[in-house]
N, C-alpha and C. Protein backbone atom coordinates (compact mmCIF):
# COMPACT_ATOMS: atom_id res chain seq x y z
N UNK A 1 17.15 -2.03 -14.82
CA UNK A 1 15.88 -2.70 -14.60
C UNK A 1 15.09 -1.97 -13.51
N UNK A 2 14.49 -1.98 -13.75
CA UNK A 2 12.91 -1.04 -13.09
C UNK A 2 12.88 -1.62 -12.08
N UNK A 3 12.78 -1.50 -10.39
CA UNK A 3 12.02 -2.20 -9.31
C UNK A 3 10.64 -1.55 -9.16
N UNK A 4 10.01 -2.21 -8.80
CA UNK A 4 8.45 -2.57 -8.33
C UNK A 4 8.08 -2.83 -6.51
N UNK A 5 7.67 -1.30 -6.21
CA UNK A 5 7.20 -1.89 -4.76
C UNK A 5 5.62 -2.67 -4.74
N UNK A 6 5.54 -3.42 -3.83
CA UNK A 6 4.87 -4.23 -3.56
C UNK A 6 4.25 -4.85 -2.54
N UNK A 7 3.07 -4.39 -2.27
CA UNK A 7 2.49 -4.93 -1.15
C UNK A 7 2.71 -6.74 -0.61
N UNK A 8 3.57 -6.62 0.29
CA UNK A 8 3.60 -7.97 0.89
C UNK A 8 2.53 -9.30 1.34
N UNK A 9 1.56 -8.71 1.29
CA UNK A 9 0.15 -9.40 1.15
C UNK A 9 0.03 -9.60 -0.15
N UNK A 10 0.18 -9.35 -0.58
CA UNK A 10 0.04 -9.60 -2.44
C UNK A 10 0.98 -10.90 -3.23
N UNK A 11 1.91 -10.68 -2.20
CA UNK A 11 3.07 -12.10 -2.57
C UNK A 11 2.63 -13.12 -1.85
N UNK A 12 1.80 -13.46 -1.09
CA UNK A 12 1.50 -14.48 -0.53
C UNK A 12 2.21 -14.27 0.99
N UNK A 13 2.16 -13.51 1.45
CA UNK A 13 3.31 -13.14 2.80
C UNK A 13 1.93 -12.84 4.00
N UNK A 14 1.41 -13.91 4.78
CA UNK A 14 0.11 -13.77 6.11
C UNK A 14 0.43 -12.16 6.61
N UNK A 15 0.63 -11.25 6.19
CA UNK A 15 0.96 -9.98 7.15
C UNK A 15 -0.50 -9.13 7.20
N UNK A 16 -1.44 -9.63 6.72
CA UNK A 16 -2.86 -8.62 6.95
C UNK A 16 -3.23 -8.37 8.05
N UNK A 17 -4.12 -7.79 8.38
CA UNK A 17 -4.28 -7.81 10.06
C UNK A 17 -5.08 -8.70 10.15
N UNK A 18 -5.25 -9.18 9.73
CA UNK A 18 -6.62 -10.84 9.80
C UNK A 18 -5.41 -12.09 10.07
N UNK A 19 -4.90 -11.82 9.81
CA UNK A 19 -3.23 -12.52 9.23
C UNK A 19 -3.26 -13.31 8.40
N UNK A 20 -4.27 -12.94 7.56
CA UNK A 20 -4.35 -13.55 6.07
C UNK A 20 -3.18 -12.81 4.57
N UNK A 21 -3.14 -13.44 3.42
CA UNK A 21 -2.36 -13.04 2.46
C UNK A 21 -3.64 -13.46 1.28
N UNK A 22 -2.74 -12.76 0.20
CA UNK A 22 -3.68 -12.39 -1.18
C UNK A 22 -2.64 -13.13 -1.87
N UNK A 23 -3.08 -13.28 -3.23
CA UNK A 23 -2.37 -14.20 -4.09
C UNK A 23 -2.44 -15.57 -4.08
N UNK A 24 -1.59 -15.88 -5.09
CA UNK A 24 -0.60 -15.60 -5.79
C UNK A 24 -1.16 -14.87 -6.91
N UNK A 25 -0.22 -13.84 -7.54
CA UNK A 25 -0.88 -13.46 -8.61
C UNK A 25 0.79 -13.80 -10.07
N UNK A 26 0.54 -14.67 -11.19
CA UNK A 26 1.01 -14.87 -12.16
C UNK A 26 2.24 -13.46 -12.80
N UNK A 27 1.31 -12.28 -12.78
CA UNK A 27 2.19 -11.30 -13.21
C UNK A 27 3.22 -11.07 -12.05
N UNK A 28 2.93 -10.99 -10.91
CA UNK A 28 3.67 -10.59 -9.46
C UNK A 28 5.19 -11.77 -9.50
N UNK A 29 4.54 -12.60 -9.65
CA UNK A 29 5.61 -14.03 -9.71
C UNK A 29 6.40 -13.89 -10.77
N UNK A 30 6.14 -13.42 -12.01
CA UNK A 30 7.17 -12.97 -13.17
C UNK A 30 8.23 -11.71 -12.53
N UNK A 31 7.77 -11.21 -12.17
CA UNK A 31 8.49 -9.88 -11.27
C UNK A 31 9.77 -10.37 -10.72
N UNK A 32 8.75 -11.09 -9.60
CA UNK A 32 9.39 -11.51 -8.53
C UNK A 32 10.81 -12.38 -9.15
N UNK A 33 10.59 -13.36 -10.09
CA UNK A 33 11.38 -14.24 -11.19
C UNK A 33 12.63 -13.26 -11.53
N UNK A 34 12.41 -11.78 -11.64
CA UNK A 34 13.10 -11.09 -12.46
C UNK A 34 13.93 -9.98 -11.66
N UNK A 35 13.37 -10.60 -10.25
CA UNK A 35 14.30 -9.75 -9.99
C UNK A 35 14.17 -8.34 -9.27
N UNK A 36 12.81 -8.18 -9.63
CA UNK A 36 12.23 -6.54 -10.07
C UNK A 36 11.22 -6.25 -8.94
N UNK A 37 10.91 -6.69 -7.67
CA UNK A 37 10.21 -7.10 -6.44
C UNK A 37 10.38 -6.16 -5.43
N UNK A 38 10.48 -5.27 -4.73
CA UNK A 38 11.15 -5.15 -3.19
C UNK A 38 9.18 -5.28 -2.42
N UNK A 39 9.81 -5.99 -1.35
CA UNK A 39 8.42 -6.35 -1.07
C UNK A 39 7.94 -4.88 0.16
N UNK A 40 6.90 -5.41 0.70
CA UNK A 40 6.25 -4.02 1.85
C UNK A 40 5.18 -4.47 2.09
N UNK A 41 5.28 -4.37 3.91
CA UNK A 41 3.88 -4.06 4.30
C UNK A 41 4.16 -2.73 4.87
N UNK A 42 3.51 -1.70 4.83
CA UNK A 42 3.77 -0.58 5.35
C UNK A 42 3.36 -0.89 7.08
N UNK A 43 2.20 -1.00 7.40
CA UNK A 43 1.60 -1.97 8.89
C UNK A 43 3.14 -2.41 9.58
N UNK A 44 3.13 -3.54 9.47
CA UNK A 44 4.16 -4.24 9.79
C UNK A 44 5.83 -3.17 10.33
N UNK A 45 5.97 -2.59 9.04
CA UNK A 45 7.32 -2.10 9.44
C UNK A 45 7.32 -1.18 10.29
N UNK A 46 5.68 -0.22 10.08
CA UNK A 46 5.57 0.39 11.06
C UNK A 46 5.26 0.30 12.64
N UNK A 47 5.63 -1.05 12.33
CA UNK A 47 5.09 -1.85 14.04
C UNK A 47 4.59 -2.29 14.67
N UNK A 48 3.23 -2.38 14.10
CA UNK A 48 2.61 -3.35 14.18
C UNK A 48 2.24 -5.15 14.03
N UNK A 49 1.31 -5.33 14.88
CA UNK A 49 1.64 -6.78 15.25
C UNK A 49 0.98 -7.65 13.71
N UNK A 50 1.15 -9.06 13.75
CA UNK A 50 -0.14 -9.88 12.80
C UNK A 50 -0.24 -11.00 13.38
N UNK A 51 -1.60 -11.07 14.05
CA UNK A 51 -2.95 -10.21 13.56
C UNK A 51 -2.68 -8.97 14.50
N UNK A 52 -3.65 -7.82 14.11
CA UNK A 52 -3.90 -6.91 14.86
C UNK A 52 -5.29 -5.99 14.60
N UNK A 53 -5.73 -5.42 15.06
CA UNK A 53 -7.49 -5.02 15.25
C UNK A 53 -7.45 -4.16 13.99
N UNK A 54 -9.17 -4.23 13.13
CA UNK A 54 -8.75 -3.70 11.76
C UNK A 54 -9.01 -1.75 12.11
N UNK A 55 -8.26 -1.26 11.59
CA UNK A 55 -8.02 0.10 11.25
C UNK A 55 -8.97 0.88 10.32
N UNK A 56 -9.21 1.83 10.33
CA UNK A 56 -9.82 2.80 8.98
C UNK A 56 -9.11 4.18 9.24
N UNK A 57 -9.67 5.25 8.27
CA UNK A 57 -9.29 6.30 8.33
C UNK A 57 -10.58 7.19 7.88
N UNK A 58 -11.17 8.10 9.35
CA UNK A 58 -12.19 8.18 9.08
C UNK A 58 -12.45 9.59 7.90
N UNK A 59 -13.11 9.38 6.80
CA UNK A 59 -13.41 10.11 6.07
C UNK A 59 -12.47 9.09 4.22
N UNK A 60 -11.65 8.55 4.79
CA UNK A 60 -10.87 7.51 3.98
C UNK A 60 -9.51 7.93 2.98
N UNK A 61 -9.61 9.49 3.87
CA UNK A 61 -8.03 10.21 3.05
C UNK A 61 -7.09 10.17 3.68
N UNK A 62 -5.93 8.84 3.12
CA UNK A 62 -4.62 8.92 3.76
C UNK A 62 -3.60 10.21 4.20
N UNK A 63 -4.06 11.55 2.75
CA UNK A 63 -3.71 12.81 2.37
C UNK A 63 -3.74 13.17 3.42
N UNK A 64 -4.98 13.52 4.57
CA UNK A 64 -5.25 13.70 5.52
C UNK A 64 -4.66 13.55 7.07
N UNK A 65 -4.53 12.06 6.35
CA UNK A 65 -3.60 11.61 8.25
C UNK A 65 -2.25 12.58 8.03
N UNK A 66 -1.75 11.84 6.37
CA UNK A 66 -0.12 13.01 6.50
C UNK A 66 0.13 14.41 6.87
N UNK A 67 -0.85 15.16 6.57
CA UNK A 67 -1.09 16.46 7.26
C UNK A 67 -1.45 16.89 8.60
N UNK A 68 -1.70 15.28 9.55
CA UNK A 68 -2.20 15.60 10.84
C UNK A 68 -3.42 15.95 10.86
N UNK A 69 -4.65 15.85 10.16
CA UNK A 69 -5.68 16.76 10.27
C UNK A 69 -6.76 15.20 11.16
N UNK A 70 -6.43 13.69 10.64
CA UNK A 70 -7.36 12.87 11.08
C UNK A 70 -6.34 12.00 11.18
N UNK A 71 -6.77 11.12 12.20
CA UNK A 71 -5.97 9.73 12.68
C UNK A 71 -6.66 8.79 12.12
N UNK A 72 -5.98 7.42 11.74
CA UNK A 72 -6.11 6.12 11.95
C UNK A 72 -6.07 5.60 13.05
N UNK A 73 -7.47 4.93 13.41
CA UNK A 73 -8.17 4.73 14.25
C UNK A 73 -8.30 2.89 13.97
N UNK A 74 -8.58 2.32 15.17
CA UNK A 74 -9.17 0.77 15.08
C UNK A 74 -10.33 0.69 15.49
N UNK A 75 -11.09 -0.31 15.27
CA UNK A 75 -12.16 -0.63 15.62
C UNK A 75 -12.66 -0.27 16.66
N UNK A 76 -11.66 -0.71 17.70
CA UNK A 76 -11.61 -0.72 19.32
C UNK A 76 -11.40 1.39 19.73
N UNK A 77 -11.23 1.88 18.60
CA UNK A 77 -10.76 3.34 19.21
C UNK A 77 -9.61 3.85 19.00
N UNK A 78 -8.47 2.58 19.11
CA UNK A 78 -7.06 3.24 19.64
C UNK A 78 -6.44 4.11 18.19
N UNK A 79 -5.49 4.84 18.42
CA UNK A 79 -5.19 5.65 17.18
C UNK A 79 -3.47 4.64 17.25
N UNK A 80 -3.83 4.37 15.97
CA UNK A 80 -2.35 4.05 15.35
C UNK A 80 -1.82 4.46 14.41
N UNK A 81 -1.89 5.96 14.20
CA UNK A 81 -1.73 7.00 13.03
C UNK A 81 -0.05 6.90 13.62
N UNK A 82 0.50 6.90 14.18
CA UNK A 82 2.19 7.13 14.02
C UNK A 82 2.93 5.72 13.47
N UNK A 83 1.83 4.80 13.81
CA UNK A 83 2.56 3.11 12.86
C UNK A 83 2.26 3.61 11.54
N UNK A 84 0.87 3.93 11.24
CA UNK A 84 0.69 3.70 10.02
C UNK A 84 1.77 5.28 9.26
N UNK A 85 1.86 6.09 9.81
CA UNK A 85 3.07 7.18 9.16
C UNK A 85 4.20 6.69 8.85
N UNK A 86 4.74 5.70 10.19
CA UNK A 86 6.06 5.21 9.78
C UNK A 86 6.28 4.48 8.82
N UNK A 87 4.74 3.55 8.48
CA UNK A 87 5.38 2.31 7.68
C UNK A 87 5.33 3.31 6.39
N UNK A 88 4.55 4.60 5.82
CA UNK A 88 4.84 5.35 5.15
C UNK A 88 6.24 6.09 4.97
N UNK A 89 6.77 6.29 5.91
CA UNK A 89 8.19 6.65 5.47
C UNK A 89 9.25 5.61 4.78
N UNK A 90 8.43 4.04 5.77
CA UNK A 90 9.57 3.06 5.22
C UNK A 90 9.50 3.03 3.47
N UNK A 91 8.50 3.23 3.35
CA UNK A 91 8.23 3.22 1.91
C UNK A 91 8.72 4.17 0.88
N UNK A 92 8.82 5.49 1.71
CA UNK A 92 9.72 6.28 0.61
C UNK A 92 10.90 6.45 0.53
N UNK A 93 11.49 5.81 2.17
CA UNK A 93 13.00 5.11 1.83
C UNK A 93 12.82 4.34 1.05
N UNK A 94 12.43 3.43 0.85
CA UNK A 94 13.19 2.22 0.03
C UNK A 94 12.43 2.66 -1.70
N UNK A 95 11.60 3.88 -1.91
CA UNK A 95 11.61 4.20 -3.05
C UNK A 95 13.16 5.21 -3.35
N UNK A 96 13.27 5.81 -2.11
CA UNK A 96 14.62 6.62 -2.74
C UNK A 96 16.25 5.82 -2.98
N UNK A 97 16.43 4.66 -2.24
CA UNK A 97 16.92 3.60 -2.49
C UNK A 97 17.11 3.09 -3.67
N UNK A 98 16.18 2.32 -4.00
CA UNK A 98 16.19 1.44 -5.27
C UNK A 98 15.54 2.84 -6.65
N UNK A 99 15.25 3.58 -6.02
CA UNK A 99 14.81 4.42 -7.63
C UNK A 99 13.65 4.09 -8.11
N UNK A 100 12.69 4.03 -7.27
CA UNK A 100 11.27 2.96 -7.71
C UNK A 100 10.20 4.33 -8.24
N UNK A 101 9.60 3.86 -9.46
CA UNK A 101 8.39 4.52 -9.54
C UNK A 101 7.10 4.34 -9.79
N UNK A 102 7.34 2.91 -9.62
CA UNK A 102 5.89 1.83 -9.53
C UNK A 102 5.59 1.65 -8.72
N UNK A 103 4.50 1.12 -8.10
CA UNK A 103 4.10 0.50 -7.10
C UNK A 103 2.92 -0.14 -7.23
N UNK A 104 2.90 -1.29 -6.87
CA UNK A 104 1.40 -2.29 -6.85
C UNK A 104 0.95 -2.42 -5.39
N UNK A 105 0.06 -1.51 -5.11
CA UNK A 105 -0.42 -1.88 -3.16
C UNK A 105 -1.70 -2.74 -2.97
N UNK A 106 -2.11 -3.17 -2.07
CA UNK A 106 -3.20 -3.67 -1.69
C UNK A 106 -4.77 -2.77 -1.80
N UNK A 107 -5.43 -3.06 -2.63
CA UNK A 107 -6.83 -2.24 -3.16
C UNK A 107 -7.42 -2.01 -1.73
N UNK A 108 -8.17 -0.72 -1.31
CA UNK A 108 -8.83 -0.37 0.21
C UNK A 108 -8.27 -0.62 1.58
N UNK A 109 -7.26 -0.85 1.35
CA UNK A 109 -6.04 -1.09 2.56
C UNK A 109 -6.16 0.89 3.07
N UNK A 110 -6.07 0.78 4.78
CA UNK A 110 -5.67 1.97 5.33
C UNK A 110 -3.96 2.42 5.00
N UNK A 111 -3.60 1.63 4.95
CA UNK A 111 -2.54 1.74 4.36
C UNK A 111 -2.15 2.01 3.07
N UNK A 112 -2.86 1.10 2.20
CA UNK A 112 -2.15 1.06 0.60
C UNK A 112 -3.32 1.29 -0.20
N UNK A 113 -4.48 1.39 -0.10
CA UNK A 113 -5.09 1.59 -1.27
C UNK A 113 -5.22 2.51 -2.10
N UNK A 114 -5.41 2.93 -3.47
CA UNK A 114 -4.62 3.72 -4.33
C UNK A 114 -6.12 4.42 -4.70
N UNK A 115 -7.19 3.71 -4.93
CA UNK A 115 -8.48 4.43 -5.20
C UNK A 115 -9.73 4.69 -4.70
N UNK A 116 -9.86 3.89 -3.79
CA UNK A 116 -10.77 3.79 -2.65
C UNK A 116 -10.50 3.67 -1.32
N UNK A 117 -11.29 3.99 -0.33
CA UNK A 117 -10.98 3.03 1.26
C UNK A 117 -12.37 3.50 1.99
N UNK A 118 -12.38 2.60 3.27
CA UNK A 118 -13.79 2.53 3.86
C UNK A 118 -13.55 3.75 4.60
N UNK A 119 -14.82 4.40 5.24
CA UNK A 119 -14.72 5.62 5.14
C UNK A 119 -14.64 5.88 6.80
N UNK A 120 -14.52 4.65 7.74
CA UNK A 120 -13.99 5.04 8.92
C UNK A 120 -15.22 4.60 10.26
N UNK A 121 -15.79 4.47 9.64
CA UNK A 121 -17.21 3.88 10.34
C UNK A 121 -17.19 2.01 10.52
N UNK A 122 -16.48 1.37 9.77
CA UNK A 122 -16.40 0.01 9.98
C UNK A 122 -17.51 -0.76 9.73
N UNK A 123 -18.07 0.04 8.73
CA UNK A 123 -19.54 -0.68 8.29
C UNK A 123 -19.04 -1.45 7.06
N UNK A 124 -17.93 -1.34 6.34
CA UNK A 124 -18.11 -1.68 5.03
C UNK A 124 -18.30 -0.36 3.91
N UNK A 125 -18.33 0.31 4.29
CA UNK A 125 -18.34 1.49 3.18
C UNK A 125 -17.67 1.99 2.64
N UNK A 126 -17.54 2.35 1.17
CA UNK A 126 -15.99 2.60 0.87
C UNK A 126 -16.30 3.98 -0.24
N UNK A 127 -15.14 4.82 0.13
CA UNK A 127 -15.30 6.02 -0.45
C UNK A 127 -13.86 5.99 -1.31
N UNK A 128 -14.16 7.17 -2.27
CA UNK A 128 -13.01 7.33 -3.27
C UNK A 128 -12.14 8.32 -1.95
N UNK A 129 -10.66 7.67 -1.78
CA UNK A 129 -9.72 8.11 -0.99
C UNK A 129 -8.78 6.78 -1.63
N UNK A 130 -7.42 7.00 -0.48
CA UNK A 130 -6.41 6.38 -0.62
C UNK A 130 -5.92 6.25 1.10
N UNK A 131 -4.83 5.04 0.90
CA UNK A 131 -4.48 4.97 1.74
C UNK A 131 -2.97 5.91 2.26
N UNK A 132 -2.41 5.25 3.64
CA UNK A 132 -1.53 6.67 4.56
C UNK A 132 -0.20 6.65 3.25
N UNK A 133 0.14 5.37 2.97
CA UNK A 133 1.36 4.61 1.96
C UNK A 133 1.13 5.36 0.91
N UNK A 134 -0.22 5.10 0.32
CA UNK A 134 -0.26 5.55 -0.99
C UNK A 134 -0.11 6.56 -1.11
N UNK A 135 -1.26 7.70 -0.35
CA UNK A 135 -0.48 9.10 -0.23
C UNK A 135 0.52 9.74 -0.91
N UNK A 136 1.68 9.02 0.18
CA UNK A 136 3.02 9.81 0.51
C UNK A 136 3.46 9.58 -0.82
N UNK A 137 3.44 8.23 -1.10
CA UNK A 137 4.08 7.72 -2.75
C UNK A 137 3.56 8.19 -3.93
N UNK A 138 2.28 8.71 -3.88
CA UNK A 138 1.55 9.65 -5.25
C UNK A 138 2.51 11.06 -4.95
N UNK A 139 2.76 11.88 -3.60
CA UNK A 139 3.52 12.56 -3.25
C UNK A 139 4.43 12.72 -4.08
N UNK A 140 5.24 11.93 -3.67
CA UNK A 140 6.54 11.54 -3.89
C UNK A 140 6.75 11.19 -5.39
N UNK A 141 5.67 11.40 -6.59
CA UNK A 141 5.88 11.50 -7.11
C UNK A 141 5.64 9.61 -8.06
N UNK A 142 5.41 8.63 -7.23
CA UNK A 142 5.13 7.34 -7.16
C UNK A 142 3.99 6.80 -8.34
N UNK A 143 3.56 5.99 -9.50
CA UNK A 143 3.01 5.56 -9.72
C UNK A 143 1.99 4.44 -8.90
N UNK A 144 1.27 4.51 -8.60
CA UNK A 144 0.67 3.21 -7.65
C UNK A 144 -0.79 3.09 -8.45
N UNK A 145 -0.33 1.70 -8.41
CA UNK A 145 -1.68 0.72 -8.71
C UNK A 145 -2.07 -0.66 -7.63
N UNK A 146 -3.39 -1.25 -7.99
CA UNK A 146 -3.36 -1.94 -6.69
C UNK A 146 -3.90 -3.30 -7.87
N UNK A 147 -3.80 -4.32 -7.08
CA UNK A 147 -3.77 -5.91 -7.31
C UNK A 147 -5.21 -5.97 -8.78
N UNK A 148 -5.67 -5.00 -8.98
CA UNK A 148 -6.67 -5.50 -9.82
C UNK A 148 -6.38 -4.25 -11.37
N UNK A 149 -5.38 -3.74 -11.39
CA UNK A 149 -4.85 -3.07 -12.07
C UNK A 149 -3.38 -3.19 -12.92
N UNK A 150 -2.78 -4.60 -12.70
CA UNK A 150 -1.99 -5.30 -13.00
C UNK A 150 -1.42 -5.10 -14.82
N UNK A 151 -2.54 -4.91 -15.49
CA UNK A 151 -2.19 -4.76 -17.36
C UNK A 151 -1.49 -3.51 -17.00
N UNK A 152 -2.17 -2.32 -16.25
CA UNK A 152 -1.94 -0.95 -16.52
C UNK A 152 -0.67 -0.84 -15.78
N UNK A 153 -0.27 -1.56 -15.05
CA UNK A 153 0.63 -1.46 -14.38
C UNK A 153 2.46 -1.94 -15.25
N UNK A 154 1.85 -3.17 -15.81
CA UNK A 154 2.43 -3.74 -16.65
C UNK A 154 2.91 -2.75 -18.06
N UNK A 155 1.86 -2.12 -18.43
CA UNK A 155 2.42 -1.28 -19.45
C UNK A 155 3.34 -0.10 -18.95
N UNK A 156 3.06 0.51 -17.76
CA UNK A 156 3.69 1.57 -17.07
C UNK A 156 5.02 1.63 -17.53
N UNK A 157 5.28 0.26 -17.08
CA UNK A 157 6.52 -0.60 -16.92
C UNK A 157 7.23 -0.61 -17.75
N UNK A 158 6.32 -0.90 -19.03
CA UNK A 158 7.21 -1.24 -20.32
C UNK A 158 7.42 0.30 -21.11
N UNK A 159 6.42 1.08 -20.58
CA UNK A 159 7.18 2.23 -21.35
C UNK A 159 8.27 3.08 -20.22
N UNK A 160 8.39 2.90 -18.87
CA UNK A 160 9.55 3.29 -18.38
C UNK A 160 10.83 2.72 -18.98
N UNK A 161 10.67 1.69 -19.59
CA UNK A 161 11.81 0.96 -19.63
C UNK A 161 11.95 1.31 -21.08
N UNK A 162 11.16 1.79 -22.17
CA UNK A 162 11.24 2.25 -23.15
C UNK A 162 10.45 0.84 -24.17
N UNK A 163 10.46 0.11 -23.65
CA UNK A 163 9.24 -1.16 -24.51
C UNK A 163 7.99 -0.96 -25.30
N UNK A 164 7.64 0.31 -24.45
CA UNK A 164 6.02 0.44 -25.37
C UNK A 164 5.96 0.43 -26.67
């Protein structure tokens, strides 16, 4: 059986930096039912608090921070580019772990977003990039989709498993 990483905000888990959560989402809860779940906030494991001040990445390429070329930055200034790296590593442990090649992350997250993110200015603007998580896990070779991509994700699924 296939595991599924999963943004922990997405299960209903307060870990945002607002210290809000997303969900519930119907398909996530079948997962979860089955077994097929390992949850993640990348934030969090990487050490950070909830709540904590919101983050961007200026220009909005996670690609970027991993290479060292730009930090994740907060509102306030401070750089928390070595939380947000770590909670990226936690993530490709526990893909080399369980054997994962899915992933469902949080859409425009500095962290997890898979097709967009704001572009570092804190206006609200959002450019085609990804987040520090997603990155490493497209890297790594990772399928990732985010909370509004759920069918495509779902089929992924069924033809890893040979269902299609």
């Amino acid at each position: 059986m296939e595991k599924i990483l999963v943004s922990r905000c997405l299960l209903g888990h307060r870990v945002r930096y607002d210290g809000g959560a997303h969900g519930p989402f119907d398909l996530l809860g079948v997962w979860q039912s089955e077994g097929r779940i390992v949850p993640l906030c990348p934030e969090v494991a990487g050490g950070l608090p909830t709540p904590r001040p919101p983050a961007e990445i200026p220009g909005g390429q996670g690609g970027a921070v991993l290479d060292g070329r730009v930090a994740v930055v907060t509102v306030g200034g401070e750089d928390v580019t070595t939380a947000f790296v770590a909670g990226a590593e936690a993530a490709l442990e526990l893909i080399a772990r369980h054997g994962i090649r899915l992933a469902v992350l949080k859409a425009r997250s500095p962290s997890c977003g898979n097709l967009e993110n704001y572009d570092g200015s804190f206006s609200g603007t959002r450019v085609a990039g990804e987040g520090v998580t997603a990155a490493a896990l497209k890297r790594a070779g990772v399928a990732v989709f985010n909370e509004t991509e759920l069918v495509a994700a779902q089929r992924l699924l069924a033809a890893l498993e040979g269902n299609a």
